[in-house]
C-alpha atoms as a PDB file:
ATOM      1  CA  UNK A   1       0.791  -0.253   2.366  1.00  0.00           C
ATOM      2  CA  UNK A   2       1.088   2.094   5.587  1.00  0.00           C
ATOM      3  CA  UNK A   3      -1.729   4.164   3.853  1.00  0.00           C
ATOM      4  CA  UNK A   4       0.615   5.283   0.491  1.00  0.00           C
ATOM      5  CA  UNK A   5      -0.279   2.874  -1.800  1.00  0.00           C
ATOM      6  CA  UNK A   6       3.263   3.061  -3.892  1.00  0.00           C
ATOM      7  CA  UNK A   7       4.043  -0.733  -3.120  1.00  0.00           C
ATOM      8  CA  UNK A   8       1.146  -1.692  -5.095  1.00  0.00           C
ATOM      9  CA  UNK A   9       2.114   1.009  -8.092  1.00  0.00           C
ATOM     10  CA  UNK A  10       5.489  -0.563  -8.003  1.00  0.00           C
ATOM     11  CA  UNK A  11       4.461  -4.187  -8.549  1.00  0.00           C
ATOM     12  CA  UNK A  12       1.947  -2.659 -11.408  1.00  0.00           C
ATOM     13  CA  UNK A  13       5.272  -1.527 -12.542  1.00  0.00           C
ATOM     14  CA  UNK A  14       3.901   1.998 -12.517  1.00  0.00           C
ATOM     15  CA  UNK A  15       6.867   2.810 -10.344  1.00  0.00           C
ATOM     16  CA  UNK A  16       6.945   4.416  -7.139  1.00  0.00           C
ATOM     17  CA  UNK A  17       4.472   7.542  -8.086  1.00  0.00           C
ATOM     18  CA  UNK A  18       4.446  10.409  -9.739  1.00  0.00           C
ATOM     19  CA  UNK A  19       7.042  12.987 -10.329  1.00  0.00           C
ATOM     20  CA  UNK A  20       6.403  16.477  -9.672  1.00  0.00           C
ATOM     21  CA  UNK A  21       9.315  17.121 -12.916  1.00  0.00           C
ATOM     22  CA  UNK A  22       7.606  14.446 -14.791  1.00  0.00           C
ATOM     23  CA  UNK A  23       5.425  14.845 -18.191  1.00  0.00           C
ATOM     24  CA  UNK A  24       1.627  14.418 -17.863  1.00  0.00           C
ATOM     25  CA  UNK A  25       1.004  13.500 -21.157  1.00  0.00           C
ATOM     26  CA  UNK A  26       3.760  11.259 -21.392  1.00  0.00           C
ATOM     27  CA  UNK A  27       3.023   9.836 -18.273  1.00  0.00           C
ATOM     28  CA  UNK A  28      -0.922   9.205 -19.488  1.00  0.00           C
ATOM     29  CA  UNK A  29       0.134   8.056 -23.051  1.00  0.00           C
ATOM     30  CA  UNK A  30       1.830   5.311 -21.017  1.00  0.00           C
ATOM     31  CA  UNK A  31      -1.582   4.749 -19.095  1.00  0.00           C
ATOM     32  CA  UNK A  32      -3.822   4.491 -22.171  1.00  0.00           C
ATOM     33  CA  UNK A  33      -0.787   2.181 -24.207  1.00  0.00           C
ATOM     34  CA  UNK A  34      -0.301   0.081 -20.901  1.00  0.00           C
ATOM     35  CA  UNK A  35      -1.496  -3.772 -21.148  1.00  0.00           C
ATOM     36  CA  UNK A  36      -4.270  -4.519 -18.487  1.00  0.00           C
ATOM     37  CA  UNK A  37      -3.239  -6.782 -15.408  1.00  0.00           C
ATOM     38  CA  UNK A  38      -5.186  -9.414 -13.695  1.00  0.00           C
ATOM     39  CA  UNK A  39      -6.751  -8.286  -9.980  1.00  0.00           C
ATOM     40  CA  UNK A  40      -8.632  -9.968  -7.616  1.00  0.00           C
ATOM     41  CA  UNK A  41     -11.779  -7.377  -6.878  1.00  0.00           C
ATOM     42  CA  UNK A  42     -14.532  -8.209  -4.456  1.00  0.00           C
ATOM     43  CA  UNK A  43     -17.064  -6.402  -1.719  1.00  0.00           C
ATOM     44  CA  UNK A  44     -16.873  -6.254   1.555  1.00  0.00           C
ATOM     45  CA  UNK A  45     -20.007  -5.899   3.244  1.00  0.00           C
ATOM     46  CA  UNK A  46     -20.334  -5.182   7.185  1.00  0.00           C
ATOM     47  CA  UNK A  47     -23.027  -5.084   9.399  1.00  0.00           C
ATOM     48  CA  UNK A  48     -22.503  -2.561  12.392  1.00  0.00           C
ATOM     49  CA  UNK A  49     -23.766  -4.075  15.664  1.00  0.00           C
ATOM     50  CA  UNK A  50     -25.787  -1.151  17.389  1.00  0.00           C
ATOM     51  CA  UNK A  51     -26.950  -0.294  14.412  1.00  0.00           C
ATOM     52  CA  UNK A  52     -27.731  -3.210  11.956  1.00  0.00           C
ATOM     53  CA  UNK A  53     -26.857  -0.525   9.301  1.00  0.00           C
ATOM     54  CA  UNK A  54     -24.595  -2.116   6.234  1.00  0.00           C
ATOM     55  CA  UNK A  55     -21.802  -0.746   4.317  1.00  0.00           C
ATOM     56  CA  UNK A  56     -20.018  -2.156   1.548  1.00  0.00           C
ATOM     57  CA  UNK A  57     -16.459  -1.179   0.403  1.00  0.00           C
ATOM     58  CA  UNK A  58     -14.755  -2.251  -2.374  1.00  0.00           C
ATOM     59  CA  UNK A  59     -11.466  -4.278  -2.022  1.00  0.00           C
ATOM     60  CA  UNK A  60      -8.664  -5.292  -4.050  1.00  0.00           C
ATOM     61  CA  UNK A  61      -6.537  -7.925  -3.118  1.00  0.00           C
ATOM     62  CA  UNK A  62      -2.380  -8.976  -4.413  1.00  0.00           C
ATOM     63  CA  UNK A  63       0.319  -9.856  -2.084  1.00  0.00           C
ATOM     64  CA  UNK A  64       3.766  -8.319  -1.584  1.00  0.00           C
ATOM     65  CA  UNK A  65       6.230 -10.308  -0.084  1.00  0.00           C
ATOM     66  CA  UNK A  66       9.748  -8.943   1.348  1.00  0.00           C
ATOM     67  CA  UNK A  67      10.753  -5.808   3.199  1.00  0.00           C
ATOM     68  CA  UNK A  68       7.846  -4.028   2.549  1.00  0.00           C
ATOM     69  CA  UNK A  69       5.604  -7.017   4.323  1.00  0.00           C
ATOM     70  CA  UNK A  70       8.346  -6.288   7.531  1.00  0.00           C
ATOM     71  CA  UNK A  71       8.140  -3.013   7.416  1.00  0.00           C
ATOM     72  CA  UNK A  72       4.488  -3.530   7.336  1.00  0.00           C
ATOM     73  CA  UNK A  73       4.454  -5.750  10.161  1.00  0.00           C
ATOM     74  CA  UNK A  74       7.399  -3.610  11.898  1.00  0.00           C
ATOM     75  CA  UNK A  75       4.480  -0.853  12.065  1.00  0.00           C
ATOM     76  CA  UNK A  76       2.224  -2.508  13.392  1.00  0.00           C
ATOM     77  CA  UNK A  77       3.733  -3.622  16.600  1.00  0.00           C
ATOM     78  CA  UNK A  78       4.527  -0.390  17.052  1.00  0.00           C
ATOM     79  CA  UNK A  79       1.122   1.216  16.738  1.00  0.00           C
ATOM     80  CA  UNK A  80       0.294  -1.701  18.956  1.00  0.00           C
ATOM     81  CA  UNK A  81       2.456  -0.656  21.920  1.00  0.00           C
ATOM     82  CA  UNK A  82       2.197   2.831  21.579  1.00  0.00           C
ATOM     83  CA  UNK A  83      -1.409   3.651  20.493  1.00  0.00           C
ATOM     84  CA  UNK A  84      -1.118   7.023  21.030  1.00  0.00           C
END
């Protein structure tokens, strides 16, 4: 999600993030009353060449379709030609 993460808080339905003006306890009274969601979790485990060391990370997986997969992609390309 171009490193922000709010795409994924929106399809939670948590909304876009949190509000500066916006009550903490209300806003955790929602997180402890909120209904849990099904997520694909796994591990990622890579080898490094030169090293043979291994790391694992965890990952989460969902898919987002629509302009935030374009503007996604739209970033990309750029990076891409202009890796500086």
């Amino acid at each position: 999600p171009l490193g922000t993460g709010n795409d994924l808080a929106r399809a939670l339905g948590w909304g876009a993030g949190f509000r500066p003006d916006q009550d903490v306890r209300a806003f955790l009274q929602e997180v402890v009353s909120s209904a849990p969601t099904v997520f694909d979790r796994w591990t990622v485990t890579a080898t490094f060449t030169k090293s043979g060391e291994q790391r694992s990370w965890p990952m989460c997986n969902y898919c987002d379709v629509g302009i935030s997969g374009r503007l996604t992609l739209n970033f990309h390309e750029a990076r891409e030609r202009n890796p500086s």
